[in-house]
N, C-alpha and C. Protein backbone atom coordinates (compact mmCIF):
# COMPACT_ATOMS: atom_id res chain seq x y z
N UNK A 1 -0.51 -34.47 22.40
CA UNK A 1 0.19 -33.41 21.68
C UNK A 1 -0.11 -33.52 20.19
N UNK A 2 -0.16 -35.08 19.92
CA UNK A 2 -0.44 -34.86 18.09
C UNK A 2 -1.49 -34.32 17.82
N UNK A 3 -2.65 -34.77 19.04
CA UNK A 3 -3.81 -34.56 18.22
C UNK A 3 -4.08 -32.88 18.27
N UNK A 4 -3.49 -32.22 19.19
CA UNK A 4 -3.41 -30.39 19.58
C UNK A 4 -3.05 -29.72 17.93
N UNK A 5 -2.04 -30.87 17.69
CA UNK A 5 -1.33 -30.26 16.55
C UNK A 5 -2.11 -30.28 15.09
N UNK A 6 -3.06 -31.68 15.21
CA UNK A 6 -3.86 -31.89 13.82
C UNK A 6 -5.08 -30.39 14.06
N UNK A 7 -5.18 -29.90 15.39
CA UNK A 7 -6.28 -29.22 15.43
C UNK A 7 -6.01 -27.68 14.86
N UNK A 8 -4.45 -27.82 15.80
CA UNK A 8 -4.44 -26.37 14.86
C UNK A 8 -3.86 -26.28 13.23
N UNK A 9 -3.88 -27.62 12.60
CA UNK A 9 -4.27 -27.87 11.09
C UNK A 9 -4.85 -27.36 10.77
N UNK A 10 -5.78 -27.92 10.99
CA UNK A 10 -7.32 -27.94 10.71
C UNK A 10 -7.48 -26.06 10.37
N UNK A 11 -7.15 -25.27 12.06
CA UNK A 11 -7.93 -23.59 11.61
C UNK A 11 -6.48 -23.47 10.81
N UNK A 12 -5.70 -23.69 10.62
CA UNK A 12 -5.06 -23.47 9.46
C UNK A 12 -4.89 -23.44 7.87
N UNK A 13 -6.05 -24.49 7.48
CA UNK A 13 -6.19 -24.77 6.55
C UNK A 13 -7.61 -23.85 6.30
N UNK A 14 -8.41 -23.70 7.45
CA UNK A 14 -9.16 -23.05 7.24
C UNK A 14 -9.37 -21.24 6.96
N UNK A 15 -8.04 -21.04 7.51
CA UNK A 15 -7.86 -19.58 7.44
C UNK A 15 -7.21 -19.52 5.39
N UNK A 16 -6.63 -20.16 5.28
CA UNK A 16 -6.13 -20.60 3.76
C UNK A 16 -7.45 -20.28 2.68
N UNK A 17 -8.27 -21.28 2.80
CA UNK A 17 -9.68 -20.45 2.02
C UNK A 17 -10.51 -19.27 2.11
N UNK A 18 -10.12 -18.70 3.39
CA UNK A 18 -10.19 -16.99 3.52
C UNK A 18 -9.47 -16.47 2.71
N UNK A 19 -8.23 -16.94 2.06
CA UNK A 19 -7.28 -15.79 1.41
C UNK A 19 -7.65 -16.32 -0.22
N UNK A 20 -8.29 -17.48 -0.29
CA UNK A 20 -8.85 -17.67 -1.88
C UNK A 20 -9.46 -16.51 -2.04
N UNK A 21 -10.56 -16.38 -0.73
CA UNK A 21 -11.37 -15.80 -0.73
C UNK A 21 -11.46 -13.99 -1.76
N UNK A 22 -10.66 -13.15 -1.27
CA UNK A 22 -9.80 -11.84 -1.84
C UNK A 22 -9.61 -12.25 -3.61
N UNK A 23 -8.92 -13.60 -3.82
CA UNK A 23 -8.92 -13.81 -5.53
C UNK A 23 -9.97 -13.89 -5.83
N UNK A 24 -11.29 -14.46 -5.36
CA UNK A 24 -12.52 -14.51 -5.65
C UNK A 24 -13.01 -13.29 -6.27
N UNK A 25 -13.22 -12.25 -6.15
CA UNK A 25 -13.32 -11.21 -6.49
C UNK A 25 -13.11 -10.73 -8.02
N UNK A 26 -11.67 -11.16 -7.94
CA UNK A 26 -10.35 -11.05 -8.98
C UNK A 26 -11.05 -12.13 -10.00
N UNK A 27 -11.99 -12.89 -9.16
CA UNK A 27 -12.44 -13.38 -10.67
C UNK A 27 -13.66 -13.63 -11.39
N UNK A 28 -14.25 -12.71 -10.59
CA UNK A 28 -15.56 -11.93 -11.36
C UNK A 28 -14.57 -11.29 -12.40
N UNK A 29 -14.02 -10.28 -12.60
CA UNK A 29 -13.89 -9.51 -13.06
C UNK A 29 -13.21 -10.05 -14.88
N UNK A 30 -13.18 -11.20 -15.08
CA UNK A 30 -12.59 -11.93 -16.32
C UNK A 30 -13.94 -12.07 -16.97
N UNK A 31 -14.83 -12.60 -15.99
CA UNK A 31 -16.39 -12.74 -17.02
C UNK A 31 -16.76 -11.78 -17.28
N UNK A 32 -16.00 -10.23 -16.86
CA UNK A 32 -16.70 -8.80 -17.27
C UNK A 32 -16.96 -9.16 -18.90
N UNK A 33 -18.03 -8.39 -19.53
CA UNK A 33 -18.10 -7.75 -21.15
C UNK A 33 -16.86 -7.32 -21.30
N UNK A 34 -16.07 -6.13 -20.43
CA UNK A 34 -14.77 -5.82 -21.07
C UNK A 34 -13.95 -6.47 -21.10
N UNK A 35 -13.29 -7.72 -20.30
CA UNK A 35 -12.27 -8.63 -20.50
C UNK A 35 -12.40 -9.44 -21.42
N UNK A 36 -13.86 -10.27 -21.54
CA UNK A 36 -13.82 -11.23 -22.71
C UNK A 36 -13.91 -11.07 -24.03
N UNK A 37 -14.69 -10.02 -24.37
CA UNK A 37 -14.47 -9.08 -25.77
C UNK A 37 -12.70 -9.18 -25.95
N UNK A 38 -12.13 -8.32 -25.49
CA UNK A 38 -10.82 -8.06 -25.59
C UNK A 38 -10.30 -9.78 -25.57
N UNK A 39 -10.35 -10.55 -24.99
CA UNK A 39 -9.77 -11.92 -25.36
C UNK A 39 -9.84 -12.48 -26.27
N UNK A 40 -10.92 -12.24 -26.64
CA UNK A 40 -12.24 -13.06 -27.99
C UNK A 40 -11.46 -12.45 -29.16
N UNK A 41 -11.14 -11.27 -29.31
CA UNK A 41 -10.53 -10.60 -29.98
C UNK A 41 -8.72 -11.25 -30.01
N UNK A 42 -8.37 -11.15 -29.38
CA UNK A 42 -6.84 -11.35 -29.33
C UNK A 42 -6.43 -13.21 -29.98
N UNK A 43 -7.73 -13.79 -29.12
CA UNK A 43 -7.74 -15.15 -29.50
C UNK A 43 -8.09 -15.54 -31.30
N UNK A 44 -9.33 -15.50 -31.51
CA UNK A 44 -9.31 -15.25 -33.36
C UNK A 44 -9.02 -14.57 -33.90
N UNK A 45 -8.61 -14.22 -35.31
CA UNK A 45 -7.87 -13.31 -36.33
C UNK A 45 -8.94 -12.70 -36.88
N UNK A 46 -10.91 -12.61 -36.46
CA UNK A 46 -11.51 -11.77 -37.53
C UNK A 46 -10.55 -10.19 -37.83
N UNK A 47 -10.69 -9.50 -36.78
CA UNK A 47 -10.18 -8.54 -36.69
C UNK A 47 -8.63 -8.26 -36.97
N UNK A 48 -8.19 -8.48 -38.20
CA UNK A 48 -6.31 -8.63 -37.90
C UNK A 48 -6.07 -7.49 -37.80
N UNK A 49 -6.53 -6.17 -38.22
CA UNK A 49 -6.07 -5.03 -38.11
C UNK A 49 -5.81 -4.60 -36.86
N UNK A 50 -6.69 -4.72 -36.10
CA UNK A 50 -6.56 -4.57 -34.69
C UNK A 50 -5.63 -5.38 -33.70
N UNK A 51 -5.41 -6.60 -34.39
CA UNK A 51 -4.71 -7.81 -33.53
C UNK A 51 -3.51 -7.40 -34.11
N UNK A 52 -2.71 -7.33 -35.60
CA UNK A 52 -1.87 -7.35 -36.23
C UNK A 52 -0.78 -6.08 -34.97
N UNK A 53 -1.29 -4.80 -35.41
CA UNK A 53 -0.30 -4.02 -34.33
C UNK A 53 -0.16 -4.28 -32.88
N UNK A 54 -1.05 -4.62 -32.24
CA UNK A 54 -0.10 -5.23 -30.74
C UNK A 54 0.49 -6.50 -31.17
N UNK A 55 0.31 -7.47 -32.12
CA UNK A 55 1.28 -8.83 -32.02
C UNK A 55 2.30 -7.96 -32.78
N UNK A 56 2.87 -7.15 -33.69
CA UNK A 56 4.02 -6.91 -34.17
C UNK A 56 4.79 -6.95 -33.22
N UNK A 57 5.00 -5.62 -32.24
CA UNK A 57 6.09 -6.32 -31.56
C UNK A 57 6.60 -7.43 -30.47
N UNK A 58 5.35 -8.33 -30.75
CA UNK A 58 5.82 -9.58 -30.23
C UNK A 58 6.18 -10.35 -31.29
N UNK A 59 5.76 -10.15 -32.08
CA UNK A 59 6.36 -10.86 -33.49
C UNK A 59 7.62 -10.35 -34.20
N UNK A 60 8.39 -9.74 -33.44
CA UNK A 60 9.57 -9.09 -34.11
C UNK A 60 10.01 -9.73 -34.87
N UNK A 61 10.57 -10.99 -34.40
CA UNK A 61 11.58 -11.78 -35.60
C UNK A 61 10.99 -11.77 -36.94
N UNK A 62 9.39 -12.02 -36.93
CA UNK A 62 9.07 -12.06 -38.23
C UNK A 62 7.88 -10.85 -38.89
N UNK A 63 8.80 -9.78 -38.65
CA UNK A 63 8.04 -8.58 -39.56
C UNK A 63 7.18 -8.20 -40.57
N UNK A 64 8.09 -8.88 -42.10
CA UNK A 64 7.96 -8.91 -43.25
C UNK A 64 7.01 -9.37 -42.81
N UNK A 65 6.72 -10.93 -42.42
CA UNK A 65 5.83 -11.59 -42.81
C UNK A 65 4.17 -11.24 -42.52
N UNK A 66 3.94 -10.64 -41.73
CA UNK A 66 2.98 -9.58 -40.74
C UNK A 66 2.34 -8.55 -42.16
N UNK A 67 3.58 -7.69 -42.20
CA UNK A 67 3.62 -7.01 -43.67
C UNK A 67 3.03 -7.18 -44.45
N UNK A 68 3.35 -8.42 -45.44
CA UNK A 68 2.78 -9.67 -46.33
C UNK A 68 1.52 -9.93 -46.03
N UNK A 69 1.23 -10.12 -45.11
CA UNK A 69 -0.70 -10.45 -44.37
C UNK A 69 -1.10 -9.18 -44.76
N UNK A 70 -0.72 -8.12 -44.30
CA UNK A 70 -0.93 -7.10 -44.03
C UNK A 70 -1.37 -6.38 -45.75
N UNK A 71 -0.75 -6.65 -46.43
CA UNK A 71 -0.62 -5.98 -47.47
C UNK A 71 -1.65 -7.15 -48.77
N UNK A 72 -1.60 -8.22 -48.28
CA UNK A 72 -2.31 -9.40 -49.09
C UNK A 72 -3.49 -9.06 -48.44
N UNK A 73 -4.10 -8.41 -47.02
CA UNK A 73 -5.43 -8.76 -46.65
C UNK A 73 -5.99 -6.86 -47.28
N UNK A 74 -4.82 -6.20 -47.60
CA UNK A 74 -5.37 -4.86 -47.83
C UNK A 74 -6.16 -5.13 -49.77
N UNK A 75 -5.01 -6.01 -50.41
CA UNK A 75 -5.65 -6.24 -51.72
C UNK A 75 -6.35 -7.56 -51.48
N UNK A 76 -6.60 -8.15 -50.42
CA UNK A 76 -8.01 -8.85 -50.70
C UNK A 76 -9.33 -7.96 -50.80
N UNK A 77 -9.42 -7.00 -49.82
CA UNK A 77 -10.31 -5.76 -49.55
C UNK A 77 -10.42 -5.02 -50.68
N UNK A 78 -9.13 -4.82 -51.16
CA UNK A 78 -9.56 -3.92 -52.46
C UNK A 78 -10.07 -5.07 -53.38
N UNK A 79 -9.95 -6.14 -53.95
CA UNK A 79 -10.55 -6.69 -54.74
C UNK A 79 -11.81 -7.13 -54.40
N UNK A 80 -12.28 -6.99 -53.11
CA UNK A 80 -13.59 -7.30 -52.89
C UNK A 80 -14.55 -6.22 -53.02
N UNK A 81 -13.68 -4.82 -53.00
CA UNK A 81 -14.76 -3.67 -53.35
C UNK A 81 -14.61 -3.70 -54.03
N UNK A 82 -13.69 -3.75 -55.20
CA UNK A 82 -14.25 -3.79 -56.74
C UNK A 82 -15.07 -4.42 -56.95
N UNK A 83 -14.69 -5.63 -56.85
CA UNK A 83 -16.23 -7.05 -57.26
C UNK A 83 -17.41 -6.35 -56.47
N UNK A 84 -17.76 -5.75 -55.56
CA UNK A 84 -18.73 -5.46 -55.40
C UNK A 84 -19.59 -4.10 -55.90
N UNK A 85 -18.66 -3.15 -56.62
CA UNK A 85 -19.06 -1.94 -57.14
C UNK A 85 -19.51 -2.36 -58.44
């Protein structure tokens, strides 16, 4: 009887990596161009303009401070087109 029982383990465990199988799929789709761009993005700050408004409202508690970036990276820009005109 034990050993009946290790056997139907066994296609048990084996039917289990059939159902990885279905996520498999699910994870092609992260190495797409469109998912990792969009990560690459969310993960470093080149882009804050773009990152800055979707983190606001996860950043609620701290608004101002967003603001402050926001407004310090607009007169970094302007002082860099001046220096460059």
């Amino acid at each position: 009887g034990v050993a009946s029982i290790a056997d139907d383990e066994v296609p048990a465990a084996v039917d289990e990596p059939s159902i990885p199988s279905p996520p498999s799929p699910t994870q092609p789709p992260p190495p797409l161009s469109q998912d990792q761009p969009f990560t690459s993005q969310v993960q470093p700050t080149p882009p804050p303009s773009l990152i800055d408004q979707p983190l606001l409202p996860q950043h609620q508690p701290q608004p101002s401070q967003n603001a402050r970036f926001l407004m310090d990276l607009l007169q970094t820009l302007l002082d860099t087109c001046i220096t460059l005109t």
